[in-house]
Protein backbone atom coordinates (compact mmCIF):
# COMPACT_ATOMS: atom_id res chain seq x y z
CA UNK A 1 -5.83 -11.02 -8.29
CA UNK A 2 -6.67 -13.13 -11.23
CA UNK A 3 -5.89 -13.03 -14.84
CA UNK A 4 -8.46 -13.57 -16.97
CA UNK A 5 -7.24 -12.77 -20.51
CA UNK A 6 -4.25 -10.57 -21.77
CA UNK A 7 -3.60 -9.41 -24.94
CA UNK A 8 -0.33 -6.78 -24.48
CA UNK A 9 1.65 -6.14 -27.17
CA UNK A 10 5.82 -6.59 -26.03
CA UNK A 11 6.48 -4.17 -28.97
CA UNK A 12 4.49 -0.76 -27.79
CA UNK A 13 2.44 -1.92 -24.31
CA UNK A 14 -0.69 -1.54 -26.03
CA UNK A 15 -3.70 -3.46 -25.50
CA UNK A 16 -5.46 -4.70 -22.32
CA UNK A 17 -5.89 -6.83 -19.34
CA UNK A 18 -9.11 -8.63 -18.14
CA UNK A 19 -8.78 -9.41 -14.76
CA UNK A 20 -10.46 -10.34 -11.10
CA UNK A 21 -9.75 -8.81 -8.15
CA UNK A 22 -10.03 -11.44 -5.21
CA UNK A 23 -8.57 -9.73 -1.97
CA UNK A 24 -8.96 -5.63 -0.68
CA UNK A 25 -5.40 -5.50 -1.54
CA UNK A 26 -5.61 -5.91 -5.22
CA UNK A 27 -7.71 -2.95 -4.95
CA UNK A 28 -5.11 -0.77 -3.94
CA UNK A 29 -2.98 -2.35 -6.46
CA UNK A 30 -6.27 -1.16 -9.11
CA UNK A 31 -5.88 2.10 -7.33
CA UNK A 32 -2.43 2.44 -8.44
CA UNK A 33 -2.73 0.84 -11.91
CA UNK A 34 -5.80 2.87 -13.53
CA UNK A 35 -4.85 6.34 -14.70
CA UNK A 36 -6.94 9.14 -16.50
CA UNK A 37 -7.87 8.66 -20.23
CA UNK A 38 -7.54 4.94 -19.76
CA UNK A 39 -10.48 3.02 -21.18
CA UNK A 40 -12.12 0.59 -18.30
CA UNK A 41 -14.78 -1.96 -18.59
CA UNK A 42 -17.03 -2.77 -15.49
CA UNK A 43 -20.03 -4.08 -14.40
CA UNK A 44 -22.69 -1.21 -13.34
CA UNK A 45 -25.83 -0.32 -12.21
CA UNK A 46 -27.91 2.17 -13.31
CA UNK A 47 -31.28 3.41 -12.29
CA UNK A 48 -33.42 3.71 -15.92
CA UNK A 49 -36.63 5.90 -16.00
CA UNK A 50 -39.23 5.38 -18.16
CA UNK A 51 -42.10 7.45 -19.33
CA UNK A 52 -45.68 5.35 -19.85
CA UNK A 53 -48.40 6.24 -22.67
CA UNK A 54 -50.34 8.30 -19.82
CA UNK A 55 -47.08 10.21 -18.81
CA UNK A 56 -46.48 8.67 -15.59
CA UNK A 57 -42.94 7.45 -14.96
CA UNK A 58 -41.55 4.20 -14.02
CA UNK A 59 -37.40 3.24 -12.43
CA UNK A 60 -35.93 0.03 -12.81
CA UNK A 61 -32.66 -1.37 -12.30
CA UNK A 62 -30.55 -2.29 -15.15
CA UNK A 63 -26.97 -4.11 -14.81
CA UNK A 64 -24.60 -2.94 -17.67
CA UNK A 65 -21.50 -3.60 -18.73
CA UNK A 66 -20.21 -0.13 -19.43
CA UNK A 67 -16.68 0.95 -20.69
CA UNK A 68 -15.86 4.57 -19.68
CA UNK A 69 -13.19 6.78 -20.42
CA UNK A 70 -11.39 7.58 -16.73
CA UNK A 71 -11.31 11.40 -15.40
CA UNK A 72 -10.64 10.39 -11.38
CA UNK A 73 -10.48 7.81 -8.89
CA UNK A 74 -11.63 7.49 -5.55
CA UNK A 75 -9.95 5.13 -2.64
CA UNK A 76 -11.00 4.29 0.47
CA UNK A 77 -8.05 2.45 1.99
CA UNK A 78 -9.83 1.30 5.39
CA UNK A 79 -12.76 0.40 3.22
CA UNK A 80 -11.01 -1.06 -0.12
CA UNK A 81 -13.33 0.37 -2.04
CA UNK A 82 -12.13 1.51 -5.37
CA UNK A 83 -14.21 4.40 -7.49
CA UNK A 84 -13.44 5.39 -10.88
CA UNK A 85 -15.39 8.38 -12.56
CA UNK A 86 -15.29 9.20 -16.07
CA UNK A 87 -17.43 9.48 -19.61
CA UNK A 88 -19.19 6.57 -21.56
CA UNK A 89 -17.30 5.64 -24.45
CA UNK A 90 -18.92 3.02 -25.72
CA UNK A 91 -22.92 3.80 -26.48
CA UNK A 92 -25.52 1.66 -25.53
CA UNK A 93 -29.73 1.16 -25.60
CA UNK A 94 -29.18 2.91 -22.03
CA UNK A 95 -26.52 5.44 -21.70
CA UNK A 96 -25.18 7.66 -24.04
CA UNK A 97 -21.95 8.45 -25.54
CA UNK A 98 -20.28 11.24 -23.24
CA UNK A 99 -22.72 10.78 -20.37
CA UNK A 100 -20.58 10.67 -16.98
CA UNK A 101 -20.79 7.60 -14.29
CA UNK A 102 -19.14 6.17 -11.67
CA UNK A 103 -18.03 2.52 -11.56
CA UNK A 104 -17.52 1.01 -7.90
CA UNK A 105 -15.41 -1.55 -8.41
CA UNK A 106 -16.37 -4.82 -6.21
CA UNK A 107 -14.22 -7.83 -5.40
CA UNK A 108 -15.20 -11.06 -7.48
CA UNK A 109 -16.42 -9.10 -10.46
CA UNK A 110 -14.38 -9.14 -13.97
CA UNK A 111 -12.88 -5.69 -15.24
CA UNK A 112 -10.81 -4.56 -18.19
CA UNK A 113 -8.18 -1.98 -18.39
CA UNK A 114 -6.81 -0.27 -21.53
CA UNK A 115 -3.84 2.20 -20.76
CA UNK A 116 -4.13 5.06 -22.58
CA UNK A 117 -0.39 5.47 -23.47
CA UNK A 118 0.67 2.07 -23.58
CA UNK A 119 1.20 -0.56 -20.54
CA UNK A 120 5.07 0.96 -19.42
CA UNK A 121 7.26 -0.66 -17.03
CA UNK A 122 5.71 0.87 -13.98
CA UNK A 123 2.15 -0.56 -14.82
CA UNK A 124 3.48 -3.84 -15.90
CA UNK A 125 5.55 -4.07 -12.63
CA UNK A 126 1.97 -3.28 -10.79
CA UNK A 127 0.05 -5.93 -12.54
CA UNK A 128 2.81 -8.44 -11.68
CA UNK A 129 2.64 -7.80 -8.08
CA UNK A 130 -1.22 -8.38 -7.99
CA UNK A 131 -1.13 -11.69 -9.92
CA UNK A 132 2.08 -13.18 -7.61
CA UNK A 133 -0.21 -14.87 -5.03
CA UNK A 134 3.18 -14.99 -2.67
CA UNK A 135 3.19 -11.52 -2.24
CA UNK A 136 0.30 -10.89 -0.17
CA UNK A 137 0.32 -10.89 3.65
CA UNK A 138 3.41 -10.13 5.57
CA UNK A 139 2.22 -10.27 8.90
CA UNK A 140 -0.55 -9.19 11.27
CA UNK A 141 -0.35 -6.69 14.27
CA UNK A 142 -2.52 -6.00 17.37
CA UNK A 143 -1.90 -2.79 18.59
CA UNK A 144 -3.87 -2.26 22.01
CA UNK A 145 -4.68 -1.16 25.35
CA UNK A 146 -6.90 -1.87 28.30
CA UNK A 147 -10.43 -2.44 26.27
CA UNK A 148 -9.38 -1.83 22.99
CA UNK A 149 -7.70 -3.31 20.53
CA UNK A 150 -7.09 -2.47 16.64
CA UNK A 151 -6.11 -5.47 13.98
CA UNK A 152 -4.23 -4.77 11.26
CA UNK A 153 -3.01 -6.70 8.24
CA UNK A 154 0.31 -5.48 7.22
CA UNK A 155 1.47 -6.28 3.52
CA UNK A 156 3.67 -4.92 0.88
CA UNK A 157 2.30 -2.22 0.22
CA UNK A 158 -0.24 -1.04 3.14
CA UNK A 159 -1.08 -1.71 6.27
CA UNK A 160 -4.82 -2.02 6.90
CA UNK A 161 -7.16 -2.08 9.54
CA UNK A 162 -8.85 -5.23 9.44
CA UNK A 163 -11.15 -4.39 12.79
CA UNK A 164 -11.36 -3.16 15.96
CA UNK A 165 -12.32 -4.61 19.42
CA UNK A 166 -13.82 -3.00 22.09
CA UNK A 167 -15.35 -3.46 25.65
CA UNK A 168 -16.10 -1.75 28.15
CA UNK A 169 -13.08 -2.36 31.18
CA UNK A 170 -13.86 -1.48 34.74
CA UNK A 171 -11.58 0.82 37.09
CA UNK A 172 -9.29 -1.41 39.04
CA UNK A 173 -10.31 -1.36 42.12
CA UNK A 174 -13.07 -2.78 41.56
CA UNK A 175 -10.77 -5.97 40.92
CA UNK A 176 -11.40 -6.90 44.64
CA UNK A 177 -14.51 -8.08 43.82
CA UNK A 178 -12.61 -10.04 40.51
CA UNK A 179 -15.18 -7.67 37.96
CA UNK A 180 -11.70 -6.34 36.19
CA UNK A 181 -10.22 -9.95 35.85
CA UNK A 182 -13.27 -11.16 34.61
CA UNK A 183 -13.68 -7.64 32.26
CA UNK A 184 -10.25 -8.60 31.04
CA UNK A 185 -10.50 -12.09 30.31
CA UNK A 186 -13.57 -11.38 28.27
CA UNK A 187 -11.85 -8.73 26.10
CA UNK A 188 -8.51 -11.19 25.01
CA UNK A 189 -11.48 -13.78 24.56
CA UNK A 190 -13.00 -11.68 22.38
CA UNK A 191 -10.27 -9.84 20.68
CA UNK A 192 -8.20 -13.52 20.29
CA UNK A 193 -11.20 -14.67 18.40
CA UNK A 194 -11.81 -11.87 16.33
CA UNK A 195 -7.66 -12.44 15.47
CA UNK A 196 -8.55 -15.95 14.59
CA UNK A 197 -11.26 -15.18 12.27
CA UNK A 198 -8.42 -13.61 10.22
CA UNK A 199 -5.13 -15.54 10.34
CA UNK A 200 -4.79 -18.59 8.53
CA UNK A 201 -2.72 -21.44 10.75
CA UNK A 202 -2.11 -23.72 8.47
CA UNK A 203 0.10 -20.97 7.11
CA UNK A 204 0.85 -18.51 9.64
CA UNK A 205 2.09 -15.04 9.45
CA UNK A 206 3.99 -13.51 12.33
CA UNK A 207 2.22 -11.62 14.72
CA UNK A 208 3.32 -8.53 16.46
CA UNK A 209 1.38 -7.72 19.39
CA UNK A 210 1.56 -3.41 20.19
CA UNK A 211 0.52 -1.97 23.67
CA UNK A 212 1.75 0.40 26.48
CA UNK A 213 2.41 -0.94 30.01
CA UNK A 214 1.72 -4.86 30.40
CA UNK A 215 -1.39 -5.10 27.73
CA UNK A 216 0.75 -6.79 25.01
CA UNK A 217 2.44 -9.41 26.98
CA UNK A 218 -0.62 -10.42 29.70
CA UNK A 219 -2.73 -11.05 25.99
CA UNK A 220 0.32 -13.15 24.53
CA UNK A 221 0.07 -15.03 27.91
CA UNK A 222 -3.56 -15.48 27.60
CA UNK A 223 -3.02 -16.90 23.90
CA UNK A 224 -0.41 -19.94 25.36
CA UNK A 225 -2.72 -20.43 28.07
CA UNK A 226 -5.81 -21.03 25.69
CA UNK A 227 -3.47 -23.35 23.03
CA UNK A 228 -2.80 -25.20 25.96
CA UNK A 229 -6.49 -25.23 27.94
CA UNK A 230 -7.69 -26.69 24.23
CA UNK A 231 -4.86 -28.91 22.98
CA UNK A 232 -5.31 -26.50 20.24
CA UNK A 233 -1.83 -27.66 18.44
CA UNK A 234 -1.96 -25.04 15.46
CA UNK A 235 -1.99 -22.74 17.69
CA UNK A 236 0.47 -23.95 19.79
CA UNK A 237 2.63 -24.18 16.77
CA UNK A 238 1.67 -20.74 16.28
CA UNK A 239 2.60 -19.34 19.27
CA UNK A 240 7.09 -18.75 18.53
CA UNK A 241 5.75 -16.36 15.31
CA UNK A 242 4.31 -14.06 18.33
CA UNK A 243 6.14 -11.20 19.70
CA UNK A 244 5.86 -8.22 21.94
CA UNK A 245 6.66 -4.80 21.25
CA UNK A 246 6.20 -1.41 23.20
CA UNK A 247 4.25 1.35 22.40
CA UNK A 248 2.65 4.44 24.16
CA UNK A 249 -0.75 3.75 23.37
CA UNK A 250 -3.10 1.52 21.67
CA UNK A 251 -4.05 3.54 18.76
CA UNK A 252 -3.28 2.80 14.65
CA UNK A 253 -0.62 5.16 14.79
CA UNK A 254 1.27 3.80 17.80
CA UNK A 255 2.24 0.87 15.23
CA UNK A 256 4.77 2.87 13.51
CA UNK A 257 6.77 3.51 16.84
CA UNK A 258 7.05 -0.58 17.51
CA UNK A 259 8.09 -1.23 14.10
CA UNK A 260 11.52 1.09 14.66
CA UNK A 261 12.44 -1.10 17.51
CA UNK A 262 15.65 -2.54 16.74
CA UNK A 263 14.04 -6.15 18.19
CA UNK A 264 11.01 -5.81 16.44
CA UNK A 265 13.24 -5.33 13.47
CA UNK A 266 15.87 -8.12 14.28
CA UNK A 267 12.69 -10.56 14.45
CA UNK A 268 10.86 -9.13 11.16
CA UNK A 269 14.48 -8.42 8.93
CA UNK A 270 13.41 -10.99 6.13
CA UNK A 271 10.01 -9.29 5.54
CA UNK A 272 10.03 -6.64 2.56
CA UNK A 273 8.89 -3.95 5.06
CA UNK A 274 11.41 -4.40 7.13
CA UNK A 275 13.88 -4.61 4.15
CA UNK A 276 12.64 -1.07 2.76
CA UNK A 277 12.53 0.32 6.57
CA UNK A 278 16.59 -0.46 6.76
CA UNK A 279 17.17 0.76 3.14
CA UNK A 280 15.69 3.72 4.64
CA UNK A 281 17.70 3.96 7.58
CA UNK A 282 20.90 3.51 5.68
CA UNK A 283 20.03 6.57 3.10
CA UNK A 284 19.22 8.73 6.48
CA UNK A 285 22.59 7.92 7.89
CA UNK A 286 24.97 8.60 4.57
CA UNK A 287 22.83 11.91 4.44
CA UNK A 288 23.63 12.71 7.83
CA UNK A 289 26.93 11.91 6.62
CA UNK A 290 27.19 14.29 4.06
CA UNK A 291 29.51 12.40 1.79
CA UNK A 292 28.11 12.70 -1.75
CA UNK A 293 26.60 9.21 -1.72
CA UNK A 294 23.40 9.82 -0.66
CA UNK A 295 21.15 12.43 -2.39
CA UNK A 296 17.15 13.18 -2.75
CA UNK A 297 14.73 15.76 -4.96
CA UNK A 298 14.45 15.09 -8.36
CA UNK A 299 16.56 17.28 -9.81
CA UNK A 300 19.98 15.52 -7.66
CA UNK A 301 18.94 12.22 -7.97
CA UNK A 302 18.34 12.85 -12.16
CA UNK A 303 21.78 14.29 -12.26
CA UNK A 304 23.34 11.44 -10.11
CA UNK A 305 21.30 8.78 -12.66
CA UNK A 306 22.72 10.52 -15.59
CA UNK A 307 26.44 10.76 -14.46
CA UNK A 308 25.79 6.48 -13.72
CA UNK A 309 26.63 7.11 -9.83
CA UNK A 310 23.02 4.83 -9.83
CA UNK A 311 24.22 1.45 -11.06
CA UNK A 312 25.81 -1.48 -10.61
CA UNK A 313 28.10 -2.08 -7.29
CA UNK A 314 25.38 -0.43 -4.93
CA UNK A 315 23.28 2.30 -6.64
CA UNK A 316 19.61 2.53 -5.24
CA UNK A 317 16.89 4.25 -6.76
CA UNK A 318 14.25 4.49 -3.75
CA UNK A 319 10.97 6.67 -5.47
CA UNK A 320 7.38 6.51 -3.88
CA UNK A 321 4.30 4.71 -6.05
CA UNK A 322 2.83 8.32 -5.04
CA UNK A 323 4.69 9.89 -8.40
CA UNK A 324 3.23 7.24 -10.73
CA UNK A 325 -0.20 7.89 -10.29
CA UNK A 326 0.82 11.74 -11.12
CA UNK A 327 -2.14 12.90 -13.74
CA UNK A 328 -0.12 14.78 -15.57
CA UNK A 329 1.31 12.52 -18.22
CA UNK A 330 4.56 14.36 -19.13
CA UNK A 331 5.84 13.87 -15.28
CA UNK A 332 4.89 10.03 -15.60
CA UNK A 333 6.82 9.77 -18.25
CA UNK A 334 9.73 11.21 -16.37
CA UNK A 335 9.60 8.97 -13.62
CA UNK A 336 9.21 6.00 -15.69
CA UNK A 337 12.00 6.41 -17.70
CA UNK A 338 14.12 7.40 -14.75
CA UNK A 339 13.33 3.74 -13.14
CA UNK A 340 13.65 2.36 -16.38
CA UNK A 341 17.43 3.92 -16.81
CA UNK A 342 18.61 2.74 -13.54
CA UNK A 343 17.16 -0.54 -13.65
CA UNK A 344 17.67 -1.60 -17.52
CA UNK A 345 20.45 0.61 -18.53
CA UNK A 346 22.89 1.48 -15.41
CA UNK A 347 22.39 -2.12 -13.34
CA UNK A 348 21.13 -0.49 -10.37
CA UNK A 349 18.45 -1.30 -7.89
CA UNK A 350 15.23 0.32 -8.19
CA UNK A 351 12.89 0.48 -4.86
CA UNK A 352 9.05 1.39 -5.45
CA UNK A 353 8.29 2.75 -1.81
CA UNK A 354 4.76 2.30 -1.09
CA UNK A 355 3.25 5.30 -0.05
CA UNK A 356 0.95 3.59 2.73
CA UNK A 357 3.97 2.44 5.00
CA UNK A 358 6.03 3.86 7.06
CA UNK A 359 9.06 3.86 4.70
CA UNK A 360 6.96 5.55 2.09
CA UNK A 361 6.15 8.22 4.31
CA UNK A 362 9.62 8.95 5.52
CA UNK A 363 10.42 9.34 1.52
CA UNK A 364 7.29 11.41 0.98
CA UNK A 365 9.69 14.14 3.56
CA UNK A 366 12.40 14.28 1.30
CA UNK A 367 10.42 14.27 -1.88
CA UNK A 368 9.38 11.29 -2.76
CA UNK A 369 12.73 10.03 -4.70
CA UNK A 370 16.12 9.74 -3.66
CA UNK A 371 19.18 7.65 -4.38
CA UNK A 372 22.00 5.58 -2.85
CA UNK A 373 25.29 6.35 -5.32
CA UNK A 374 28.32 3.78 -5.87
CA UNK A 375 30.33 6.84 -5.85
CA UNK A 376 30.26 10.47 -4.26
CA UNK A 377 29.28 13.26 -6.29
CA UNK A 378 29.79 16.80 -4.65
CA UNK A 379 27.87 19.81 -4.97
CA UNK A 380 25.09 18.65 -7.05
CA UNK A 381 22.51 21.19 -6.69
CA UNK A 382 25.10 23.61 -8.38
CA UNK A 383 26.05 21.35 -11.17
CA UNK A 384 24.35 23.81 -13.90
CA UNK A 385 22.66 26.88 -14.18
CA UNK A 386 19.52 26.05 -15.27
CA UNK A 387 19.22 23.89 -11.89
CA UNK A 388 16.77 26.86 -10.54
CA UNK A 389 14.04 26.33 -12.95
CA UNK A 390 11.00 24.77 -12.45
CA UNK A 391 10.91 21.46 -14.12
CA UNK A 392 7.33 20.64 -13.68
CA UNK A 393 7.79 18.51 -11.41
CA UNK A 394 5.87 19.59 -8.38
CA UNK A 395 8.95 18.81 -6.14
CA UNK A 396 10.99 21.00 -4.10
CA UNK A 397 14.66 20.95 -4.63
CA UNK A 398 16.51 18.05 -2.68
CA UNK A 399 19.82 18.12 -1.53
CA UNK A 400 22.72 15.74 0.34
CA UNK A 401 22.12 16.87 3.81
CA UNK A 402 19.48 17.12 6.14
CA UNK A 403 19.14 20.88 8.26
């Protein structure tokens, strides 16, 4: 994403951000950034009906540049298409102050975004990441089988399906008469090109390659054997950021089950997946533990922040981007200013889980926030009396151990 023009006041976040989204993943960054009551600018369409002199009617196309007041939004991830609904609030010769429309957000195209309360930490921290060009891609993945094959672009903050291969394989036996072979060679052609089409060797991004059986491997073969056949030297140079991993099918959601492998994650440690994947595997194990240093639900993890057992020496805030685009303001604010103490006032580290990955999922089980303390606190859930009611926040309670 591109910045265009700013004009944010340090003092109270207020004012707004012209920008230009340039990749689908900026749109899931948008997706996460624009809240309702915020004030957007867009290009649109609209359809405009006239009436003649001799009552017959006449449509034409008219582009606009409409600002709108938000109610919803509307993501397709596999898509990264973005739609925001809300009312005109700016009156024009064509559409009326108050009327409703939709603006589909498109990839090249100039918006600006007014936050309604201000541009806090958490939307600042969002815009940041979409501008830093470096945090983009983190690698690609092939998950696959005999005759099919899905390509996925894995980055920060989602893992996308980029496209999927398929052809037709016949049974093996009919190899005797070399129709498999020649079935198979055709579908690593095809899927290797398709691949190609979407990694960029002059700066390569490792590659994880998913299948049951002998799938993965035979296709890694097939891509040294083609480097070679071609004196293709890029991707020969590419071919040490390729590895293998096992899975028991070829499907999206097989992907998850090769990214646990403790080689896949030996290979893959200095990627900030793979960093939030063993930040999540250390919080399950002091749970298991039962110790008082590990604790989730927001209630136990407010009380831990407020006691500063979340600070500096090893304190971890880990809380999913899922509670930030909460449309009640009041809970926002909750979870802003919890990130904000940890991270400002108490020295501790502050993880925004993405809610698309795997890590963000496993969170998403225990509530969507939990903490890592530098000291043990017992009994939390029974700290006060008042820890029964309902604090608006949507969450059940959390605890320090796992049933």
């Amino acid at each position: 994403m591109r910045l265009i023009k700013q004009s944010i006041l340090q003092r109270d976040g207020s004012g707004s951000a012209t920008v230009l989204p340039e990749d689908p993943e900026d749109m899931w960054h948008l997706y996460n950034l624009i809240r309702p009551n915020d004030l957007l600018r867009a290009s649109a369409i609209r359809r405009i009906t006239n009436e003649t002199a001799t009552g017959s009617t006449a449509s034409r196309r008219v582009t606009l540049n409409l600002l709108i007041r938000v109610k919803s939004t509307d993501f397709d991830a596999q898509a990264s298409q973005l739609h925001v609904s809300g009312q005109v609030a700016e009156e024009n010769q064509y559409v009326k102050l108050g009327g409703h429309h939709t603006l589909d957000l498109e990839l090249h195209r100039n918006l600006t975004l007014e936050k309604a309360e201000g541009w806090d930490s958490i939307a600042l921290g969002i815009l940041q990441d979409a501008l830093d060009q470096t945090k983009k891609a983190e690698m690609f993945a092939v998950v696959m089988q005999e005759g099919l094959a899905n390509i996925c672009l894995i980055t920060e903050h989602q893992t996308v399906l980029k496209t999927t291969v398929e052809v037709k394989m016949p049974g093996k036996r009919s190899n005797f008469r070399g129709e498999h072979d020649k079935a198979q060679d055709k579908f690593f052609r095809t899927t290797l090109d398709t691949l190609l089409r979407q990694i960029d060797l002059s700066d390569p991004k490792p590659l994880l390659l998913v299948s049951p059986g002998f799938t993965a491997s035979s296709f890694q073969a097939f891509i040294k054997q083609t480097a070679t056949q071609t004196n293709n030297k890029p991707l020969r140079d590419f071919l040490p950021q390729v590895l293998t991993a096992h899975a028991s099918s070829g499907h999206l959601h097989s992907l998850n089950e090769a990214l646990a492998s403790q080689a896949v994650k030996a290979r893959l440690k200095d990627t900030k997946y793979m960093r939030e994947t063993a930040l999540m595997d250390k919080l399950m194990e002091m749970i298991r533990k039962d110790d008082g240093r590990a604790w989730y639900g927001h209630k136990e993890v407010t009380k831990a922040v407020e006691k500063g057992a979340v600070g500096r020496g090893g304190g971890v805030l880990l809380i999913s981007n899922a509670l930030f685009r909460s449309h009640d303001l009041n809970t926002r604010r909750k979870w802003v200013g919890l990130v904000d103490r940890v991270r400002d006032m108490e020295g501790g580290e502050v993880r925004v889980l993405s809610s698309e990955h795997e890590s963000g999922k496993r969170l998403e089980g225990l509530g969507n926030v939990a903490a890592i303390l530098t000291f043990p606190l017992l009994n939390l859930e029974e700290d006060d009396e008042d820890g029964d009611e309902d604090d608006g926040s949507g969450l059940e309670e959390g605890t320090n151990g796992v049933n």
